[in-house]
N, C-alpha and C. Protein backbone atom coordinates (compact mmCIF):
# COMPACT_ATOMS: atom_id res chain seq x y z
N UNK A 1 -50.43 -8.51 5.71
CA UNK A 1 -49.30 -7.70 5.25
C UNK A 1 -48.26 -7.52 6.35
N UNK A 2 -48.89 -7.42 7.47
CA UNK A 2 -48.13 -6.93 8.69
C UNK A 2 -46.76 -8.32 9.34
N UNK A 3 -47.69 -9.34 9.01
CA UNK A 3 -46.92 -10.66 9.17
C UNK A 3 -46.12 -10.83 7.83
N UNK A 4 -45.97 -10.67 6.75
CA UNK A 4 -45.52 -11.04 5.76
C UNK A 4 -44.01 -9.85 5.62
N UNK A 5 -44.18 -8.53 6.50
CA UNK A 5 -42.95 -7.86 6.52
C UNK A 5 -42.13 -8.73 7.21
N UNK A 6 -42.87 -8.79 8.80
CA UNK A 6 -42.33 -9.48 9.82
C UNK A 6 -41.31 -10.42 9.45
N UNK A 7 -42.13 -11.33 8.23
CA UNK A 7 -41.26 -12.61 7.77
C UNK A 7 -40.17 -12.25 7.29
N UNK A 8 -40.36 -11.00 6.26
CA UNK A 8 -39.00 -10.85 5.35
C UNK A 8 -37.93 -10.14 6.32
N UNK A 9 -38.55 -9.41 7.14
CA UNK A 9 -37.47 -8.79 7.67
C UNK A 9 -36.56 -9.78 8.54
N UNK A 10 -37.01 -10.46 8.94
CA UNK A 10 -36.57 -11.76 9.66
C UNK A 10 -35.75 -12.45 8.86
N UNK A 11 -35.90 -13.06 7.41
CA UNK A 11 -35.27 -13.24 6.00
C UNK A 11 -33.82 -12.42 6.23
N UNK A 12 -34.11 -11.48 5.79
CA UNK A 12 -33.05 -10.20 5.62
C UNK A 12 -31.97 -10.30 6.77
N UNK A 13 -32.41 -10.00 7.71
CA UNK A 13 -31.67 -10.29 9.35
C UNK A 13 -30.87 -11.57 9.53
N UNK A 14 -31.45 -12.71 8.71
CA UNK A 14 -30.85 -13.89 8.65
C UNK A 14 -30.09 -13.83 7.25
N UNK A 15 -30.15 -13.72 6.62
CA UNK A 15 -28.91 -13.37 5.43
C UNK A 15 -28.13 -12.64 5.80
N UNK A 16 -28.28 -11.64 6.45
CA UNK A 16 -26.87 -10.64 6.84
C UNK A 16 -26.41 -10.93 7.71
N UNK A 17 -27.10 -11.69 9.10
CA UNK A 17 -25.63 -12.60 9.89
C UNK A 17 -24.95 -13.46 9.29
N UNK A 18 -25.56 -14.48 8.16
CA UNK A 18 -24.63 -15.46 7.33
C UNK A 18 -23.85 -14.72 6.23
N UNK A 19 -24.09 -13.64 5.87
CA UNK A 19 -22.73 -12.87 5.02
C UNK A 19 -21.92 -12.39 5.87
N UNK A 20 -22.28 -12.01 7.31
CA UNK A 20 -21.22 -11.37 8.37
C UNK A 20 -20.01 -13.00 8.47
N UNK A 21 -20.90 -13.82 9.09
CA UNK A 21 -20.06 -15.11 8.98
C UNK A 21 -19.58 -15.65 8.03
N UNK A 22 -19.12 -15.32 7.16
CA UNK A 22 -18.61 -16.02 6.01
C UNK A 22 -17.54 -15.46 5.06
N UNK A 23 -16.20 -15.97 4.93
CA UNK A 23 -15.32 -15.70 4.26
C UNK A 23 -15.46 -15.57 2.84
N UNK A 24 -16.42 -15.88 1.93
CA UNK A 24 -16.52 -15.48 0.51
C UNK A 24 -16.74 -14.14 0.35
N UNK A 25 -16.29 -14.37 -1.38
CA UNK A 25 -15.89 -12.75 -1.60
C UNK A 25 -17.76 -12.48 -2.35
N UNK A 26 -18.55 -13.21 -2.37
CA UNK A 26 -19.97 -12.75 -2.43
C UNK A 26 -20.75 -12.44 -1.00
N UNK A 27 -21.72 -11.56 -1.30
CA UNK A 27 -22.17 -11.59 0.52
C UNK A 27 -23.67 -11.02 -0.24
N UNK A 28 -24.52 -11.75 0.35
CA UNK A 28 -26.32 -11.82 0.22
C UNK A 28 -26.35 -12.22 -1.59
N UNK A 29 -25.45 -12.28 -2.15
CA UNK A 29 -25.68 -13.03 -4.03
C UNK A 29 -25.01 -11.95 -4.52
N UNK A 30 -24.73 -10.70 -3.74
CA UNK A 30 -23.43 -10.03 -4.53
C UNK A 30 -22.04 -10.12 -4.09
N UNK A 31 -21.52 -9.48 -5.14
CA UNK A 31 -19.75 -9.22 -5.17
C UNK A 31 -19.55 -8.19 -3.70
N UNK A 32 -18.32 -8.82 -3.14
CA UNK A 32 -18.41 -7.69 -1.86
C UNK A 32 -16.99 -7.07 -2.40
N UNK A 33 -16.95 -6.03 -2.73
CA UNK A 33 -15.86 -5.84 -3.55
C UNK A 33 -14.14 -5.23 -2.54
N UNK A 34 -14.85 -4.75 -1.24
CA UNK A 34 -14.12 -4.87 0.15
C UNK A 34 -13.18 -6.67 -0.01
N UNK A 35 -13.78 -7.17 0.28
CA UNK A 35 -13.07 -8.68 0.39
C UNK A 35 -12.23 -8.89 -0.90
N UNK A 36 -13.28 -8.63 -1.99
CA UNK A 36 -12.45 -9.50 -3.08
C UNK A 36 -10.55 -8.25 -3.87
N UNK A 37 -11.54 -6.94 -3.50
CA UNK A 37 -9.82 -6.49 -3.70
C UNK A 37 -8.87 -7.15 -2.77
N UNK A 38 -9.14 -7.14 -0.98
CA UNK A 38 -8.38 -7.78 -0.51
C UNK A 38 -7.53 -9.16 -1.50
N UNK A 39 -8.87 -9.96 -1.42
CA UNK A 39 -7.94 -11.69 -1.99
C UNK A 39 -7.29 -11.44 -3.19
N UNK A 40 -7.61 -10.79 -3.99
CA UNK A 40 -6.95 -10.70 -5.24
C UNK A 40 -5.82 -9.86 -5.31
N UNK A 41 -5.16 -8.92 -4.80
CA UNK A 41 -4.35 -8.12 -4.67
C UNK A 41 -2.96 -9.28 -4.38
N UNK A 42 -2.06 -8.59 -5.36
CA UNK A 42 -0.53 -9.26 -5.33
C UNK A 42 0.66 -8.39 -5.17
N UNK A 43 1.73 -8.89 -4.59
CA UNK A 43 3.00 -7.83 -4.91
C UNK A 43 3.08 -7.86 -6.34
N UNK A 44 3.14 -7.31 -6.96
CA UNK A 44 3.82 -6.48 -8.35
C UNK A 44 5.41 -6.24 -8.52
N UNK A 45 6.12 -7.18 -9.22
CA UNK A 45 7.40 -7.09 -9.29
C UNK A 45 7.78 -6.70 -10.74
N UNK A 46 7.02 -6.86 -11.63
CA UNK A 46 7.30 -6.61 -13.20
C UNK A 46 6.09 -5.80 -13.54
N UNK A 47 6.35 -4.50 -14.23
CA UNK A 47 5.43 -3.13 -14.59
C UNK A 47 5.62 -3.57 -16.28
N UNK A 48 4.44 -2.90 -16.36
CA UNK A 48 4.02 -2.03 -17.68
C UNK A 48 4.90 -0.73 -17.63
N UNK A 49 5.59 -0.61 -18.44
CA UNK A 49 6.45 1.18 -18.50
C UNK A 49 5.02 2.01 -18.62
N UNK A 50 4.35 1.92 -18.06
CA UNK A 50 3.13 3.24 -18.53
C UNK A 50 2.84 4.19 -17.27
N UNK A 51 2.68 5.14 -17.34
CA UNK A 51 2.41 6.43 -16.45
C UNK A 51 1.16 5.87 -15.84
N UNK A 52 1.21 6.38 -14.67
CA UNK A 52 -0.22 6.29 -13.73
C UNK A 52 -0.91 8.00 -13.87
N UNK A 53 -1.82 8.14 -14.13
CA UNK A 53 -2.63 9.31 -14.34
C UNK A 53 -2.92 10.14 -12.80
N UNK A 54 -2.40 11.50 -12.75
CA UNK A 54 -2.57 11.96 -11.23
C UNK A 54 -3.62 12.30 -10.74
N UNK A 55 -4.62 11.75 -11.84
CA UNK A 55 -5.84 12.12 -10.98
C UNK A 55 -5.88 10.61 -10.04
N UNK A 56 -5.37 9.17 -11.08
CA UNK A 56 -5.86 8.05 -9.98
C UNK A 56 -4.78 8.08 -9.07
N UNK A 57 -3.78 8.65 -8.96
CA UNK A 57 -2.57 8.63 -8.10
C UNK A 57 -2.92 9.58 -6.75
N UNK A 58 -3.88 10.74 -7.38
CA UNK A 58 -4.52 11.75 -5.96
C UNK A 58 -5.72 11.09 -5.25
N UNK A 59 -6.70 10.12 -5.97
CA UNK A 59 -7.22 9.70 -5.43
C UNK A 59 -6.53 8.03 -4.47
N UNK A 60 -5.31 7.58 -4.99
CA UNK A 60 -5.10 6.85 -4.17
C UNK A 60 -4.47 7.40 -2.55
N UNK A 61 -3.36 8.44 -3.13
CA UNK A 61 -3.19 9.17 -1.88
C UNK A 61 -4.51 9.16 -0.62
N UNK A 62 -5.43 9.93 -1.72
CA UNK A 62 -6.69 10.77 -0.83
C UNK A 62 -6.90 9.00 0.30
N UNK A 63 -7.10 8.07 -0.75
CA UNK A 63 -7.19 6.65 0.64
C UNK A 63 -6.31 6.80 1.56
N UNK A 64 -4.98 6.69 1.05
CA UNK A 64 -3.89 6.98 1.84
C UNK A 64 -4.11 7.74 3.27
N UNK A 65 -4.30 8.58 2.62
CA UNK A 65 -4.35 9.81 4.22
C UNK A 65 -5.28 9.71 5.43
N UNK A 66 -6.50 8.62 4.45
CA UNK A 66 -7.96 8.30 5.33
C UNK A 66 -7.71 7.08 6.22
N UNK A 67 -6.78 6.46 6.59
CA UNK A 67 -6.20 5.61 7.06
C UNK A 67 -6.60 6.21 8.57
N UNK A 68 -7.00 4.91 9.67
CA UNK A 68 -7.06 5.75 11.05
C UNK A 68 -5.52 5.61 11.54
N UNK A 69 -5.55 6.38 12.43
CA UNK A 69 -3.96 6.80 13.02
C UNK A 69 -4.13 7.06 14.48
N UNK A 70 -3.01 6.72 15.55
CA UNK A 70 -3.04 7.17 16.24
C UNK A 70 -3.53 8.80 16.35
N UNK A 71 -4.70 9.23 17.23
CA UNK A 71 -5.01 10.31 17.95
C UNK A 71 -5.23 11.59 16.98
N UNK A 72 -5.40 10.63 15.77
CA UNK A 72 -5.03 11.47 14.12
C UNK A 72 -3.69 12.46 14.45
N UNK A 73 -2.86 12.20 15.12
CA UNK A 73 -1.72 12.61 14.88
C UNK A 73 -1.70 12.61 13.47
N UNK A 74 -1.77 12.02 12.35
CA UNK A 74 -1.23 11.88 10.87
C UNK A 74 0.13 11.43 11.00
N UNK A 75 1.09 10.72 11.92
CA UNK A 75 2.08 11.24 12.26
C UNK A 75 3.30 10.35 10.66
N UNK A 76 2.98 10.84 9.66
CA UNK A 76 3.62 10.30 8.79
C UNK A 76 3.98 11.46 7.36
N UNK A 77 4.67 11.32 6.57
CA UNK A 77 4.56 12.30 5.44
C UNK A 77 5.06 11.77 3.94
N UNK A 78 4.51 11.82 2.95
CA UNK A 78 4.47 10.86 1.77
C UNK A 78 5.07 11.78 0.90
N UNK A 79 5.97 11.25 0.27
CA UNK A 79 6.42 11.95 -1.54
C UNK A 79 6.03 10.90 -2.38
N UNK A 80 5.72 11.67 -3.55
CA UNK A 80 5.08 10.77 -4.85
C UNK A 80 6.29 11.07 -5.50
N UNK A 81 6.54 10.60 -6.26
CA UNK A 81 8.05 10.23 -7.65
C UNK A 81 6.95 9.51 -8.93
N UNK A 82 6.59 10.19 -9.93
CA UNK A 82 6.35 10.01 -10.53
C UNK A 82 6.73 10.30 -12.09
N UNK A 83 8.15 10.96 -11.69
CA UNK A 83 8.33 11.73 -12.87
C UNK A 83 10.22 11.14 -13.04
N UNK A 84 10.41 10.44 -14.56
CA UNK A 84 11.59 9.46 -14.70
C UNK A 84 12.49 10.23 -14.09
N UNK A 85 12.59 11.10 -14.46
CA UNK A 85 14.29 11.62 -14.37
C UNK A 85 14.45 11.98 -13.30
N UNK A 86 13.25 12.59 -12.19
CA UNK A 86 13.53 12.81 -10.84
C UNK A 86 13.87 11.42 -10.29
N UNK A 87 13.20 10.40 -10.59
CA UNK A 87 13.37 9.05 -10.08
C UNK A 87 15.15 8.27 -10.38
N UNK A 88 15.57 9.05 -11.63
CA UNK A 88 16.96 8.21 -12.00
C UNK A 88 18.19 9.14 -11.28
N UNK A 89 17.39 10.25 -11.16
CA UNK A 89 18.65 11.28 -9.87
C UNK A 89 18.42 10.54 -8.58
N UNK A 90 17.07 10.33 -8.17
CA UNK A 90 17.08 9.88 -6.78
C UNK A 90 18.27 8.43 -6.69
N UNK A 91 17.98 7.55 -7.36
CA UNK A 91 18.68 6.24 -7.91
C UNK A 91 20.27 6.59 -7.70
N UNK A 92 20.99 7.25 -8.84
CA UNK A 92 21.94 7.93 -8.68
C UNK A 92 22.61 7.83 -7.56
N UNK A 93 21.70 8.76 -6.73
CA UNK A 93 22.28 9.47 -5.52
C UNK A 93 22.41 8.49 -4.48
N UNK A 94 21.47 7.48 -4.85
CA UNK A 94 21.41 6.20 -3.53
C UNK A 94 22.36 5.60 -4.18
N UNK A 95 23.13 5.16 -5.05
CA UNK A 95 23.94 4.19 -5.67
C UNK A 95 25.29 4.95 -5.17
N UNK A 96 25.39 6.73 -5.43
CA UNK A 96 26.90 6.95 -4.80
C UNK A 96 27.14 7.16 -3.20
N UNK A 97 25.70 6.81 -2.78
CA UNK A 97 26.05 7.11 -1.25
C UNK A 97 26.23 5.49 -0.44
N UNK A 98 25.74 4.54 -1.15
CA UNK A 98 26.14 3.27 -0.89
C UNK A 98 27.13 2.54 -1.92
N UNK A 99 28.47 2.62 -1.96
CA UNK A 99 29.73 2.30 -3.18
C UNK A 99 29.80 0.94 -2.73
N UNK A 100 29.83 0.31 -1.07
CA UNK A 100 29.67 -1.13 -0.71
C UNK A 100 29.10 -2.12 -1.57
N UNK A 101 27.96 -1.44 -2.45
CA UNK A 101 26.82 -2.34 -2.86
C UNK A 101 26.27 -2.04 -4.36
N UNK A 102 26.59 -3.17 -5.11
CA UNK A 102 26.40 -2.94 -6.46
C UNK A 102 25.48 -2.03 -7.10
N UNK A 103 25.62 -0.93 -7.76
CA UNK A 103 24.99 0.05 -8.62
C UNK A 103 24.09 -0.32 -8.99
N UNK A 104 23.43 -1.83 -9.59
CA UNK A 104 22.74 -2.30 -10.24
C UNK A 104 21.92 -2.62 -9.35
N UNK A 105 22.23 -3.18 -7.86
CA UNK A 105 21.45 -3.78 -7.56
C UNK A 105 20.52 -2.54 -6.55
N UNK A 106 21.37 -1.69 -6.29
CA UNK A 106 20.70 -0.57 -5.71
C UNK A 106 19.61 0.37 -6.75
N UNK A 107 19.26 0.38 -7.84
CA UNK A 107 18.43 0.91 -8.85
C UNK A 107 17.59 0.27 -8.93
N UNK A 108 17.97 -1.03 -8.81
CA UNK A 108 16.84 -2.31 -9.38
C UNK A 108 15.98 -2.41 -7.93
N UNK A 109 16.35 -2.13 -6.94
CA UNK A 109 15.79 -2.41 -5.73
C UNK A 109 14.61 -1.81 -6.06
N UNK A 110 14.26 -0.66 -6.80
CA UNK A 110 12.50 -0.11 -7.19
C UNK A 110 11.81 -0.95 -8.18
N UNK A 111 11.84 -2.35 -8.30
CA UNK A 111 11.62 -3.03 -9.46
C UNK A 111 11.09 -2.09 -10.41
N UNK A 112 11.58 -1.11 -10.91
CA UNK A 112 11.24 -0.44 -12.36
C UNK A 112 9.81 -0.26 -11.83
N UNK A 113 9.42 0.06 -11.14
CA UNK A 113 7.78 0.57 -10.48
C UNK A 113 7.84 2.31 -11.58
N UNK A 114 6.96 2.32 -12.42
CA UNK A 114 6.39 3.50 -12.86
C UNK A 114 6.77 4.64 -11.88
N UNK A 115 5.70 4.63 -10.51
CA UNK A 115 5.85 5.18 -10.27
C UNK A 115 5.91 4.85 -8.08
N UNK A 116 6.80 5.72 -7.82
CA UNK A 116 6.98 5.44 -6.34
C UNK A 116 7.28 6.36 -5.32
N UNK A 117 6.41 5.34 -4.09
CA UNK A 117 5.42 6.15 -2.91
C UNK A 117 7.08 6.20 -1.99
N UNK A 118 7.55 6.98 -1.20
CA UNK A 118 8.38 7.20 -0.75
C UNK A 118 7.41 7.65 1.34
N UNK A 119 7.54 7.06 1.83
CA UNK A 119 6.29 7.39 3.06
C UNK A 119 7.66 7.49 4.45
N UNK A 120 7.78 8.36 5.53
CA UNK A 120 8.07 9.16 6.37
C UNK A 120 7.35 8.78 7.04
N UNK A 121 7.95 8.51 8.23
CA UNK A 121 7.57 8.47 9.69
C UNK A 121 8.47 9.47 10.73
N UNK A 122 7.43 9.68 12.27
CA UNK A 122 7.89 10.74 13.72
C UNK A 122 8.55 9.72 14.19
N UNK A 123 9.52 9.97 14.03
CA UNK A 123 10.49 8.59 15.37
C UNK A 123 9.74 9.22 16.87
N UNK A 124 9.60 10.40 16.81
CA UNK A 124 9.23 10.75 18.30
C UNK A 124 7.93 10.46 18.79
N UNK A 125 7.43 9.51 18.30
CA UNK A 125 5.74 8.82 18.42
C UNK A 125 5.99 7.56 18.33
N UNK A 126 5.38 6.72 19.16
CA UNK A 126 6.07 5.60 18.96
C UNK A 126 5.07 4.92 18.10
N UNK A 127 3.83 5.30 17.99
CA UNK A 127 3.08 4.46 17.14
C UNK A 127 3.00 5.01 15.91
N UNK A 128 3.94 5.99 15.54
CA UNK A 128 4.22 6.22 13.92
C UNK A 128 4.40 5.01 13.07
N UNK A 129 4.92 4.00 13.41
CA UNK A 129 5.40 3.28 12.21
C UNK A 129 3.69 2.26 12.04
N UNK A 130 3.70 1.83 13.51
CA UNK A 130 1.80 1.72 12.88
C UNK A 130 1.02 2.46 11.86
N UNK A 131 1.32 3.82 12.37
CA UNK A 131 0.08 4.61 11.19
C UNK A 131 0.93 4.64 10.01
N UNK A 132 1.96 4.50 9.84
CA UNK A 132 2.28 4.44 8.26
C UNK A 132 2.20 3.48 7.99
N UNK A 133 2.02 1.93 8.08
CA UNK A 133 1.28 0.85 8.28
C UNK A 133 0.36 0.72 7.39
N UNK A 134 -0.76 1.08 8.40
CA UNK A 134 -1.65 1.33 7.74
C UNK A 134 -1.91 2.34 6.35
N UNK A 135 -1.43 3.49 6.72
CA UNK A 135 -1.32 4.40 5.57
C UNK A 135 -1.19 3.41 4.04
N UNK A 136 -0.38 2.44 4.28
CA UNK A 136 0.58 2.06 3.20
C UNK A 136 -0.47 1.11 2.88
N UNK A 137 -1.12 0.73 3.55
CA UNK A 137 -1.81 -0.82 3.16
C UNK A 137 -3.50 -0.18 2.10
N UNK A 138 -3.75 1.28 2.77
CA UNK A 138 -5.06 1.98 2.15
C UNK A 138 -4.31 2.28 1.03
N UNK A 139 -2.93 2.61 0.64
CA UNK A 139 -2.63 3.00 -0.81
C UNK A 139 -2.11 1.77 -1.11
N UNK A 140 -2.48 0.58 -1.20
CA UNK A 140 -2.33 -0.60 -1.93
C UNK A 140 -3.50 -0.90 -2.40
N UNK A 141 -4.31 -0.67 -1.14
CA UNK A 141 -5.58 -1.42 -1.47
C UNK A 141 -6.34 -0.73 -3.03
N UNK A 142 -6.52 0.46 -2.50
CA UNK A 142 -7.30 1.58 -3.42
C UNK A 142 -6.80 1.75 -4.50
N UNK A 143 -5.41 1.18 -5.00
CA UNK A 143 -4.61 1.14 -5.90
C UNK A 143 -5.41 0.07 -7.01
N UNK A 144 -4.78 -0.87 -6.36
CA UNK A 144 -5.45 -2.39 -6.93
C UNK A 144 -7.03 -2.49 -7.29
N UNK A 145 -7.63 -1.87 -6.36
CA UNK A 145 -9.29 -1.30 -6.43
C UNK A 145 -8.94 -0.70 -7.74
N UNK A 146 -8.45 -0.10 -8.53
CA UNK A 146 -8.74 0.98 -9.47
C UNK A 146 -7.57 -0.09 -10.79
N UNK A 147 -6.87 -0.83 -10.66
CA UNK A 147 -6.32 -1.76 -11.46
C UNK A 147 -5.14 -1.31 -11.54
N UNK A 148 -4.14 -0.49 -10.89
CA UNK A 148 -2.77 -0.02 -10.43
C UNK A 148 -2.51 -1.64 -9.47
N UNK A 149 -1.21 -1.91 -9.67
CA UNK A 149 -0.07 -3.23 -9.17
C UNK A 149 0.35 -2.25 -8.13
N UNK A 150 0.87 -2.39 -6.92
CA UNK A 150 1.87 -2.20 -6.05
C UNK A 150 2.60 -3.09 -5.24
N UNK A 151 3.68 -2.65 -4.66
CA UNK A 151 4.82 -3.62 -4.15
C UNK A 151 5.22 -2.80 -2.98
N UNK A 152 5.70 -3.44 -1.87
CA UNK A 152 5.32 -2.78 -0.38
C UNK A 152 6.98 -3.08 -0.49
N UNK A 153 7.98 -2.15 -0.52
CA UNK A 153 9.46 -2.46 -0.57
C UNK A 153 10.29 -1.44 1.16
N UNK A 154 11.09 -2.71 1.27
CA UNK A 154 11.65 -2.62 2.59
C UNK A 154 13.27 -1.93 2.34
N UNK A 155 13.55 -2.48 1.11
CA UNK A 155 15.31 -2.44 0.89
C UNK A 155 15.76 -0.81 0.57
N UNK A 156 14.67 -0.12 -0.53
CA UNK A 156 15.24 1.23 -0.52
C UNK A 156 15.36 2.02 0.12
N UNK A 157 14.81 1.70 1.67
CA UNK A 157 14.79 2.84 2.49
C UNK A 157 16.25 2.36 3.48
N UNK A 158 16.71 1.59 3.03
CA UNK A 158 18.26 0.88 3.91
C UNK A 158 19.34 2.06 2.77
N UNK A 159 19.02 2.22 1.83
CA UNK A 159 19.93 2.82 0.63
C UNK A 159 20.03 4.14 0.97
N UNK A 160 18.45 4.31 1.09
CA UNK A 160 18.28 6.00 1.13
C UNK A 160 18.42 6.38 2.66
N UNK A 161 18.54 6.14 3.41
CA UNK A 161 19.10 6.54 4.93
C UNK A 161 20.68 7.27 5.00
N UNK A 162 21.39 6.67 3.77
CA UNK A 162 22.77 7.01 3.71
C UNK A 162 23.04 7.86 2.79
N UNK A 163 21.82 8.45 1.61
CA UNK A 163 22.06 9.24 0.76
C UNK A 163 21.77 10.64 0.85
N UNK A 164 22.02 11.78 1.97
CA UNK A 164 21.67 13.31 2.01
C UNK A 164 20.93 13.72 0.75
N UNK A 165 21.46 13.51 -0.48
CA UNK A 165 21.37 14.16 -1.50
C UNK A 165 19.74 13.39 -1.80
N UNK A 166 19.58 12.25 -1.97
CA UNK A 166 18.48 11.41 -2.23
C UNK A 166 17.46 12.15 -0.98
N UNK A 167 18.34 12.98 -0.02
CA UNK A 167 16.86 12.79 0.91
C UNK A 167 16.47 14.67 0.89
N UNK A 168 17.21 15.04 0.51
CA UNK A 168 17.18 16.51 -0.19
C UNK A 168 16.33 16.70 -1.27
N UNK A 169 16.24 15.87 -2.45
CA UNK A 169 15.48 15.54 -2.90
C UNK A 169 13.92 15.70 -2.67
N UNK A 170 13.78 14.47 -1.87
CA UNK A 170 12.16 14.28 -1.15
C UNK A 170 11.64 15.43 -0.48
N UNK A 171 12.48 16.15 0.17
CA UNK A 171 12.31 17.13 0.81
C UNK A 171 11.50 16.77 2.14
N UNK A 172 11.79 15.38 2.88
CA UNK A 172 11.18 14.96 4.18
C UNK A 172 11.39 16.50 4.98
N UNK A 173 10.25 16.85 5.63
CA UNK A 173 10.59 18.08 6.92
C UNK A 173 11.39 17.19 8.28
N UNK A 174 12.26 18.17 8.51
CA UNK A 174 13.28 17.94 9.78
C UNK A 174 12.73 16.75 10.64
N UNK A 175 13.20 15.71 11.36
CA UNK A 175 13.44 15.12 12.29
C UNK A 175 12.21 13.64 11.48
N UNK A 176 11.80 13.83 10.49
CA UNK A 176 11.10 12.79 9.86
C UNK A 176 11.99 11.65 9.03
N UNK A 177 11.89 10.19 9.18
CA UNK A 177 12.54 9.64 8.78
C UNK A 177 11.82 8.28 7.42
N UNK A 178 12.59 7.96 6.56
CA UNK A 178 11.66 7.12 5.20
C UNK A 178 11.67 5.45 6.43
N UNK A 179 10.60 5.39 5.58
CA UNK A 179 10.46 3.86 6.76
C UNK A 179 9.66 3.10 5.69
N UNK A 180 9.06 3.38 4.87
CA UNK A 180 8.53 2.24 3.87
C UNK A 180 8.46 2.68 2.41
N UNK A 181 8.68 2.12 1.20
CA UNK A 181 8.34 2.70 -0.48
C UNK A 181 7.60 1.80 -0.98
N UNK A 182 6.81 2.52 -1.68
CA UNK A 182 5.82 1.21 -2.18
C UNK A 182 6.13 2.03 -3.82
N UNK A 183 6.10 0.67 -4.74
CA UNK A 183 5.94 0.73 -6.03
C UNK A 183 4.71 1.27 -6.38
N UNK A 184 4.03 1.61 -7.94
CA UNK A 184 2.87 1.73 -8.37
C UNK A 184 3.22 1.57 -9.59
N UNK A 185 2.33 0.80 -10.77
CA UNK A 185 1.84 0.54 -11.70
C UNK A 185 1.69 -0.35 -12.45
N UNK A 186 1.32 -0.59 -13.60
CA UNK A 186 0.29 -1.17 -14.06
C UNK A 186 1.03 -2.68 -14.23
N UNK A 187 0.07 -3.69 -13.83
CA UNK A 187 1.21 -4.85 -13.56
C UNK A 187 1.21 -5.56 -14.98
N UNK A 188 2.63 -6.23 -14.71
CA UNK A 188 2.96 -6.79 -16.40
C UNK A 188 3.61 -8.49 -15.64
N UNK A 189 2.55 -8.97 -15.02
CA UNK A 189 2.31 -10.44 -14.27
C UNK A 189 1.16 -10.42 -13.90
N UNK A 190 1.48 -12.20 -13.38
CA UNK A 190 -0.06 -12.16 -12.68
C UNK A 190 0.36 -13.35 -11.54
N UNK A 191 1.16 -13.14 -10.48
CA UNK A 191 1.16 -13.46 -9.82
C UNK A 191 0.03 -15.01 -9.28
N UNK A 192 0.64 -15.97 -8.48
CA UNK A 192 -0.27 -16.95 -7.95
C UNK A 192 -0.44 -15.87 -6.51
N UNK A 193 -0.93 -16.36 -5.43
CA UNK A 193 -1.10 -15.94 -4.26
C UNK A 193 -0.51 -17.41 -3.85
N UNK A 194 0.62 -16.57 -3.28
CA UNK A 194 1.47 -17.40 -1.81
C UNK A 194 0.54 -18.09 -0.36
N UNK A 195 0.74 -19.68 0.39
CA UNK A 195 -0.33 -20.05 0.97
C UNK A 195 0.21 -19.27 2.49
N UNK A 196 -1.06 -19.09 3.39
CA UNK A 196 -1.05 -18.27 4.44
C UNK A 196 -1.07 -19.08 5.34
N UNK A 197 -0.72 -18.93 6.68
CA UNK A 197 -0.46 -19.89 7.69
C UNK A 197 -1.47 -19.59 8.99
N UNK A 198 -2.36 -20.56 8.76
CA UNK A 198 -4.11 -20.30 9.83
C UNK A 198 -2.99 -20.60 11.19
N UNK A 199 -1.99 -21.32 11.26
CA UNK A 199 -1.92 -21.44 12.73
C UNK A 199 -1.21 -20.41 13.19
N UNK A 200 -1.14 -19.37 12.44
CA UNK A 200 -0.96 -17.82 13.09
C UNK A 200 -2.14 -17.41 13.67
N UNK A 201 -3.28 -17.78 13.68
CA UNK A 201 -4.59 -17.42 14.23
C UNK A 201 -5.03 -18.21 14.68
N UNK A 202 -5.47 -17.62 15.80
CA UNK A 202 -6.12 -18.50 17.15
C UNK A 202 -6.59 -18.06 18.08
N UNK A 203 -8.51 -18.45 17.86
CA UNK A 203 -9.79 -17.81 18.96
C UNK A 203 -9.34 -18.05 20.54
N UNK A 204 -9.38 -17.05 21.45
CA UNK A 204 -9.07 -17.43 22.62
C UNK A 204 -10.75 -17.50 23.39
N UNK A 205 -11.31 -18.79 23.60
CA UNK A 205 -12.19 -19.07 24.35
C UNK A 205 -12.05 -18.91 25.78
């Protein structure tokens, strides 16, 4: 008996270094569901008009916040927009504070996302924009984990920098600035996955 643990445990020990080594989204004959939300997860550019429910919207936050951070500073602060008409004032207000730049195209910049993450960063930390980074990537992930689409958007926060009223709104606290918006909901595509470039990576022996 004593030799026959020996063996399996030895078994066991050797299956779990070859699931450590190995890029599939199975690991020892199961689903590793860590990996496979990763591979499967897409930007989301076309929604379902349907509401995201605030209980899965508090639990994506709750990922959100569990994100490590510099020194847990937290040094970041999130508004949810989930509600139309607050979302078509915010719009609004970014469209009359930028007149340079087509009305249309400044609204549309939220691809019609249900609903959207509005995320704040400390300019006075320099590794703030890291932890909102990350922040942003745990409320994608946990999103998609639960069958919510998101879209990691760069352009509305160029709009909303110039709109007081849009940032009155959010109610960011003093000296905090918007640095990333991410879309949420339910996706109405299905995206291919775009190819990734390995010679960005490289073991230094």
């Amino acid at each position: 008996m004593k030799i026959f643990k020996t063996i399996l445990a030895g078994l066991c020990l050797t299956a779990a270094i070859s699931c450590t080594h190995t890029a599939e989204k199975t690991c020892c004959g199961q689903k590793n569901g860590t990996i496979e939300t990763i591979m499967s997860r897409r930007s989301i550019r076309n929604y379902k008009q349907v509401p995201v429910g605030r209980d899965t919207l508090n639990k994506i936050m709750e990922c959100g916040i569990n994100a490590p951070n510099g020194m847990n500073k937290q040094s970041w602060e999130v508004r949810v927009v989930d509600n139309p008409e607050v979302m078509e004032k915010i719009k609004e207000a970014m469209a009359a504070a930028n007149p340079e730049v087509n009305p249309d195209a400044v609204k549309g910049c939220f691809r019609d996302a249900p609903v959207m993450v509005f995320v704040a960063n400390d300019p006075s930390y320099d590794c703030s924009p890291v932890d909102c980074g990350l922040l942003s990537e745990n409320i994608m992930l946990s999103a998609w984990s639960m069958g919510v689409g998101s879209v990691c958007l760069g352009s509305p926060v160029r709009f909303l920098k110039h709109s007081e009223e849009a940032l009155k709104i959010l109610g960011f606290s003093e000296g905090y600035e918007p640095i990333i918006c991410i879309g949420l909901g339910y996706a109405n595509e299905s995206p291919d996955a775009k190819p990734r470039d390995w010679n960005k990576v490289k073991f230094i022996d």
